[in-house]
C-alpha atoms as a PDB file:
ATOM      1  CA  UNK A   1      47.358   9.464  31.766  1.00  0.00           C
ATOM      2  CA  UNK A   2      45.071   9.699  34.687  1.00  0.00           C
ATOM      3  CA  UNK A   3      42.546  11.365  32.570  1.00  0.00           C
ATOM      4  CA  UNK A   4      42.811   8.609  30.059  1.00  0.00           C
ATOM      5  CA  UNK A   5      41.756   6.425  32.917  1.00  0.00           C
ATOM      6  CA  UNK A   6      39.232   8.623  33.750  1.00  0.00           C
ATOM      7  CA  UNK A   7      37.380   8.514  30.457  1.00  0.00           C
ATOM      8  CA  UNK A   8      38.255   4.528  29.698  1.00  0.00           C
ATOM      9  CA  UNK A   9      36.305   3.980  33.386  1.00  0.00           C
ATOM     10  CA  UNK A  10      33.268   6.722  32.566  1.00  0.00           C
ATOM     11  CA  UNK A  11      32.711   4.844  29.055  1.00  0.00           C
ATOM     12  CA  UNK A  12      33.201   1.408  31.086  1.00  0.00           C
ATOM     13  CA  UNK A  13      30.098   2.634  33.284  1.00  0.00           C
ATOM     14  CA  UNK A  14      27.671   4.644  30.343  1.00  0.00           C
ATOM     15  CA  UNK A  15      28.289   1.075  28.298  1.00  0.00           C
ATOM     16  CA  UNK A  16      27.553  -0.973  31.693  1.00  0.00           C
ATOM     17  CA  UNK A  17      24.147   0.824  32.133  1.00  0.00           C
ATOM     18  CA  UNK A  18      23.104   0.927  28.496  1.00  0.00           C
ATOM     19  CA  UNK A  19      23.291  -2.770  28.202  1.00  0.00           C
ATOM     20  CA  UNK A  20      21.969  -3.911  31.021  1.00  0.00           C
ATOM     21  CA  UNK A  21      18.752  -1.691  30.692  1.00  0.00           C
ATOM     22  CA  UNK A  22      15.707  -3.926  30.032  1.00  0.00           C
ATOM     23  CA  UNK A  23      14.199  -4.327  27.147  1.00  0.00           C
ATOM     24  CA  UNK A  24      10.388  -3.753  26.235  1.00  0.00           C
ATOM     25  CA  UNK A  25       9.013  -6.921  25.660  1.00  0.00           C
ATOM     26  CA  UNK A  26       6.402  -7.990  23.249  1.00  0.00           C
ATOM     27  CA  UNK A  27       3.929 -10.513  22.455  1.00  0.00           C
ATOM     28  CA  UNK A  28       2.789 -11.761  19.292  1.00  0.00           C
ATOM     29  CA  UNK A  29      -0.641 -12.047  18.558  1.00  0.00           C
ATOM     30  CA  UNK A  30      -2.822 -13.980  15.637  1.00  0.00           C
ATOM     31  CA  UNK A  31      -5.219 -11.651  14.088  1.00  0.00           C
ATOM     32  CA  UNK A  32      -7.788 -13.262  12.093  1.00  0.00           C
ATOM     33  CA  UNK A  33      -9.896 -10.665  10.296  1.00  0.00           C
ATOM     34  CA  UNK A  34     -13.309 -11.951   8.922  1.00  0.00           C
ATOM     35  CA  UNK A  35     -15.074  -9.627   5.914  1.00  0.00           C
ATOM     36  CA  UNK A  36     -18.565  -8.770   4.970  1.00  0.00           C
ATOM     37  CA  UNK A  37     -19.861 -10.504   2.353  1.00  0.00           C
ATOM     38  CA  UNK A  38     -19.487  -6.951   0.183  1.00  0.00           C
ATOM     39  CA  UNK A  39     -19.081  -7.245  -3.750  1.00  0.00           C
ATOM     40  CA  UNK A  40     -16.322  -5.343  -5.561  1.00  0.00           C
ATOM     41  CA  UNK A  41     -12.523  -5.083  -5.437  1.00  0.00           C
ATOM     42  CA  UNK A  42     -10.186  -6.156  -2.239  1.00  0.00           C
ATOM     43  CA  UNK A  43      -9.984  -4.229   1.297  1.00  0.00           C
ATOM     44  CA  UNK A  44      -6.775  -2.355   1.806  1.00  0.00           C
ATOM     45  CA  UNK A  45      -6.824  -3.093   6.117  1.00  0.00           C
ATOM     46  CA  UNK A  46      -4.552  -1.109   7.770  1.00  0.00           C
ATOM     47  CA  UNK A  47      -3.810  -2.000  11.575  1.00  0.00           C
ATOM     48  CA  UNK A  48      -2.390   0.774  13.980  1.00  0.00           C
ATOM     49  CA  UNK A  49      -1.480   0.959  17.505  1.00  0.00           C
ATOM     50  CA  UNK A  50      -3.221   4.662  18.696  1.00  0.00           C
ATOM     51  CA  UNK A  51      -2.234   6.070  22.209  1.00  0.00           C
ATOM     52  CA  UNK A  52      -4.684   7.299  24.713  1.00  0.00           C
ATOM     53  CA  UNK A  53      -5.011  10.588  22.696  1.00  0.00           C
ATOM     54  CA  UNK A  54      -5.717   9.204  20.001  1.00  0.00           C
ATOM     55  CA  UNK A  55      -2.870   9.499  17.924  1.00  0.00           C
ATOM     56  CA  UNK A  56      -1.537   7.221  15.824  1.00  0.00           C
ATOM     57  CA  UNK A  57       2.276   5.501  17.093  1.00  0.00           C
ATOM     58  CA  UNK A  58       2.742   2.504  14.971  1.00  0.00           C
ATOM     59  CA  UNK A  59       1.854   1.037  11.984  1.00  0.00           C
ATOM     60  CA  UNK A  60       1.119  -2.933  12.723  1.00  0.00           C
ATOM     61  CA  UNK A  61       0.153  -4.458   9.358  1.00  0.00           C
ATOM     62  CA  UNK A  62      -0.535  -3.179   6.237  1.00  0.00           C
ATOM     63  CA  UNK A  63      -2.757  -5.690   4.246  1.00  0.00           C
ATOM     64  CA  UNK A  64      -2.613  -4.356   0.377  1.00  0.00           C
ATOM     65  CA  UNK A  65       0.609  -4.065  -1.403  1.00  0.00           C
ATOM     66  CA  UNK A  66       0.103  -1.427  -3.960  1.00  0.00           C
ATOM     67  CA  UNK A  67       1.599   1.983  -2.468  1.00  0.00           C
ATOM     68  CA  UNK A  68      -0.557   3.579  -5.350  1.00  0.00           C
ATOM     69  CA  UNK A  69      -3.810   2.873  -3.183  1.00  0.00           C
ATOM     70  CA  UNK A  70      -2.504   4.119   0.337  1.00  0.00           C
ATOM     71  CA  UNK A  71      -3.621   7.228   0.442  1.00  0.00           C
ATOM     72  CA  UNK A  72      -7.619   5.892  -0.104  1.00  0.00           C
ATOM     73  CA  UNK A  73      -7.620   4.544   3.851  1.00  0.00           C
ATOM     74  CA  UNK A  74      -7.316   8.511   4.319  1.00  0.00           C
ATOM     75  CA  UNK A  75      -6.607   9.444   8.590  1.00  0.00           C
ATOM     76  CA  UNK A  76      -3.891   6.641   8.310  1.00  0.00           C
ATOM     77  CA  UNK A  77      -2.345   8.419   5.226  1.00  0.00           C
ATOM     78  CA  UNK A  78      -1.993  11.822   6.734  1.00  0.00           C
ATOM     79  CA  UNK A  79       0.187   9.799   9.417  1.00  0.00           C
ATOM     80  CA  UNK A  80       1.869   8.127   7.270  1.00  0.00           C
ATOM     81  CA  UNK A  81       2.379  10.136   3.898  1.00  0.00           C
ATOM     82  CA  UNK A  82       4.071  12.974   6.161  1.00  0.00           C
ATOM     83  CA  UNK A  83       6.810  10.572   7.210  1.00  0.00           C
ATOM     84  CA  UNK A  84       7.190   8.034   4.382  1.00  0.00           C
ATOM     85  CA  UNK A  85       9.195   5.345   6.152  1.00  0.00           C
ATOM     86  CA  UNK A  86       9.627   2.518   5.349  1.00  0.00           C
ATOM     87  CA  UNK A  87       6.640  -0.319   6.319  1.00  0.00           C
ATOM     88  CA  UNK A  88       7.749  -3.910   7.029  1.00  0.00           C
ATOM     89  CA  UNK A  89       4.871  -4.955   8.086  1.00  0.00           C
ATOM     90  CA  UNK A  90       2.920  -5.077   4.630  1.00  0.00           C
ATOM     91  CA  UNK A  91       1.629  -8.992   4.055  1.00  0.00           C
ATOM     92  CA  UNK A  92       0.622  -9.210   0.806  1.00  0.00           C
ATOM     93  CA  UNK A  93      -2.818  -8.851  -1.262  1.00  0.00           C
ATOM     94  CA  UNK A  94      -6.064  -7.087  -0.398  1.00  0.00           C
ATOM     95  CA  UNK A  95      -9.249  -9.547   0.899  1.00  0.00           C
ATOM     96  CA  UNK A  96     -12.001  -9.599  -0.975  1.00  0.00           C
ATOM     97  CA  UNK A  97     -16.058  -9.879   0.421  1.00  0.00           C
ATOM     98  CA  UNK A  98     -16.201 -12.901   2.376  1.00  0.00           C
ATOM     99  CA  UNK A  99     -12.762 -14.030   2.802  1.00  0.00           C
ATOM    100  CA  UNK A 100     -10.767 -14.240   5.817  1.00  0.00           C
ATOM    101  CA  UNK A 101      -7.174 -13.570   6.436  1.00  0.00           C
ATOM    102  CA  UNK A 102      -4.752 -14.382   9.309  1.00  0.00           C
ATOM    103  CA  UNK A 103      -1.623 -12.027  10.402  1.00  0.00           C
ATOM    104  CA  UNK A 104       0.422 -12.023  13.334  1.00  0.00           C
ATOM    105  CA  UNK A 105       1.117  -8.466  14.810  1.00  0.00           C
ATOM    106  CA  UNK A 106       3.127  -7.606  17.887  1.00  0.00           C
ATOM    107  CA  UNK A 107       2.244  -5.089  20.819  1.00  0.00           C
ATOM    108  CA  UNK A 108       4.470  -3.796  22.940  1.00  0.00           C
ATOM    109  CA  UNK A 109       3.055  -5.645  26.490  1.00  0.00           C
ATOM    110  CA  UNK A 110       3.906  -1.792  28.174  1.00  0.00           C
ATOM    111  CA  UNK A 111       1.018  -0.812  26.000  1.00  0.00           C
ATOM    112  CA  UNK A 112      -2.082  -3.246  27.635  1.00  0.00           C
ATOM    113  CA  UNK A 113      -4.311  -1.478  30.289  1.00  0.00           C
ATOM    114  CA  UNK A 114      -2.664   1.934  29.588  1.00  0.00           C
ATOM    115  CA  UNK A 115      -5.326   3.489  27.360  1.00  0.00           C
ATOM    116  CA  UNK A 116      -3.982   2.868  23.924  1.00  0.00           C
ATOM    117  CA  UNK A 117      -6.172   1.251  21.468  1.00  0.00           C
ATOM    118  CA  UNK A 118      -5.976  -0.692  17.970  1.00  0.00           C
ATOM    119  CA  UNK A 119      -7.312   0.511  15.092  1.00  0.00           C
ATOM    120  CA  UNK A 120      -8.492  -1.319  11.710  1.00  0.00           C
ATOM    121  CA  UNK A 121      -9.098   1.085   9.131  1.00  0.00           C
ATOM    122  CA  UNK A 122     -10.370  -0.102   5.693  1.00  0.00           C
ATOM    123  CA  UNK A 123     -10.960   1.246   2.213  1.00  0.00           C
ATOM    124  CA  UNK A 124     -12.159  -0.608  -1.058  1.00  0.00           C
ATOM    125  CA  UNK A 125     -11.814   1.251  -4.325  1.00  0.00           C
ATOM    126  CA  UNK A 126     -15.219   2.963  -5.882  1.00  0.00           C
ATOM    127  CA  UNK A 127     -16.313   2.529  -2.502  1.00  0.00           C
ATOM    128  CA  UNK A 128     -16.481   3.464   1.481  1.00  0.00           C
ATOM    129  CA  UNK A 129     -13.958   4.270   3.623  1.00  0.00           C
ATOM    130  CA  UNK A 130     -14.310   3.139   7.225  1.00  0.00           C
ATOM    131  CA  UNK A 131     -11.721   5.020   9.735  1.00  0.00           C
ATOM    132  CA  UNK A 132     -12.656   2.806  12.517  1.00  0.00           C
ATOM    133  CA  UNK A 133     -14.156  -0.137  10.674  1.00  0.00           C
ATOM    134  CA  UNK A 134     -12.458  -1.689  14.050  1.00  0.00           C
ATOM    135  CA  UNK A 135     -11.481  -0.334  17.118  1.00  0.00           C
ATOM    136  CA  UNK A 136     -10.963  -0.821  20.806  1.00  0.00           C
ATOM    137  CA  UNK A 137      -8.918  -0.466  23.974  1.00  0.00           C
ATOM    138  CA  UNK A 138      -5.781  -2.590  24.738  1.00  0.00           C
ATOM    139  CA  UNK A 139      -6.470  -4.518  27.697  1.00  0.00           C
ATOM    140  CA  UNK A 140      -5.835  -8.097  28.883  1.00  0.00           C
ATOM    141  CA  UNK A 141      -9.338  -8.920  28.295  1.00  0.00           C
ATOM    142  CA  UNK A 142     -10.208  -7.107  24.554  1.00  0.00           C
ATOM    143  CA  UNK A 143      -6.865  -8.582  23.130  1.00  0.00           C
ATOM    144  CA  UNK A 144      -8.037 -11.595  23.129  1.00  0.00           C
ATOM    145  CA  UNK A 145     -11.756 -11.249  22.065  1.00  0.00           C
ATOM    146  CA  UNK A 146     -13.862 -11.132  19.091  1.00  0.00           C
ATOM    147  CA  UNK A 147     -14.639  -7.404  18.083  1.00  0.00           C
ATOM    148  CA  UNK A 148     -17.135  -6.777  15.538  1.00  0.00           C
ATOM    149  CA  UNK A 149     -16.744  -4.592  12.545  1.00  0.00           C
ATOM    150  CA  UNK A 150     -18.545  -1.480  11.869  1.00  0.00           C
ATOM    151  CA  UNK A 151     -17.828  -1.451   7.229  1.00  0.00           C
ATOM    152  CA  UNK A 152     -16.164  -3.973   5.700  1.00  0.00           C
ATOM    153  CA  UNK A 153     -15.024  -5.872   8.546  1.00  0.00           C
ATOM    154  CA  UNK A 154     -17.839  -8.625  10.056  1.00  0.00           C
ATOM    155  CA  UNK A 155     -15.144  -9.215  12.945  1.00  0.00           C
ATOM    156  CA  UNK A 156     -11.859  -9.258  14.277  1.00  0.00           C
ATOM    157  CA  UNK A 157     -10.463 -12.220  16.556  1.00  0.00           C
ATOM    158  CA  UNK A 158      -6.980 -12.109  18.266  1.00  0.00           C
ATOM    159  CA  UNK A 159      -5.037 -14.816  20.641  1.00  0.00           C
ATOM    160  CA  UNK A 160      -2.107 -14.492  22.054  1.00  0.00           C
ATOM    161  CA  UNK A 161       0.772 -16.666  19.997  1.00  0.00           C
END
């Protein structure tokens, strides 16, 4: 009995700390993503969250919704091929030369002025493929700046939601 009481109290205490721990919080931020005035077929944009290293840790948004292309925006791919899960933050169609398109991603706010960076990689079929079309450090300044493009993308604006 008394070690019944023992274990009841010991799961009491491992469930009392596990739900009182504190969450990460997040923000949500409105990306608007404005394209070169390019002629052919629609950007597949992928937008990652890369730690200090370098290496990728999330998947943000996925702009392009035919898996069948994924592989052409090629550094993301090799992250993301190896571990095929599932992506639910795909928004739709490609964007074409000269069009704009608006998404809302959300960082991790444990993630600002710690060295980890978004990246914008983009790839248009029968033609370039831009690793870092856009990149930069998370900080409280960049995230809510204009960032120009270095391929497809003219620039990149976010704001806080």
């Amino acid at each position: 009995m008394k070690n019944i009481r023992t274990i009841a109290l010991l799961c009491v205490v491992i469930f009392s700390l596990v739900s009182f721990t504190n969450p990460v919080e997040s923000t949500k931020y409105k990306c608007m993503i404005q394209m070169t005035n390019y002629t052919g077929e629609g950007a597949y944009i992928v937008i990652s969250l890369l730690n200090p290293e370098g290496d990728y840790v999330e998947t943000l948004n996925v702009i392009g919704d035919d898996d069948e292309w994924y592989n052409t925006v090629e550094s993301w791919w090799d992250f993301y091929g190896k571990k095929r899960n599932d992506i639910d933050a795909i928004t739709g169609a490609t964007v074409s030369g000269g069009e704009r398109t608006i998404n809302v991603i959300e960082i991790d706010n444990d993630k600002l002025d710690k060295g980890y960076k978004l990246r914008f990689e983009t790839a248009v079929e029968d033609q370039d493929y831009y690793e870092s079309d856009v990149e930069f450090e998370l900080t409280s300044e960049t995230i809510k700046s204009k960032v120009e493009g270095q391929g497809f993308i003219r620039y990149i604006r976010m704001m806080p939601q």
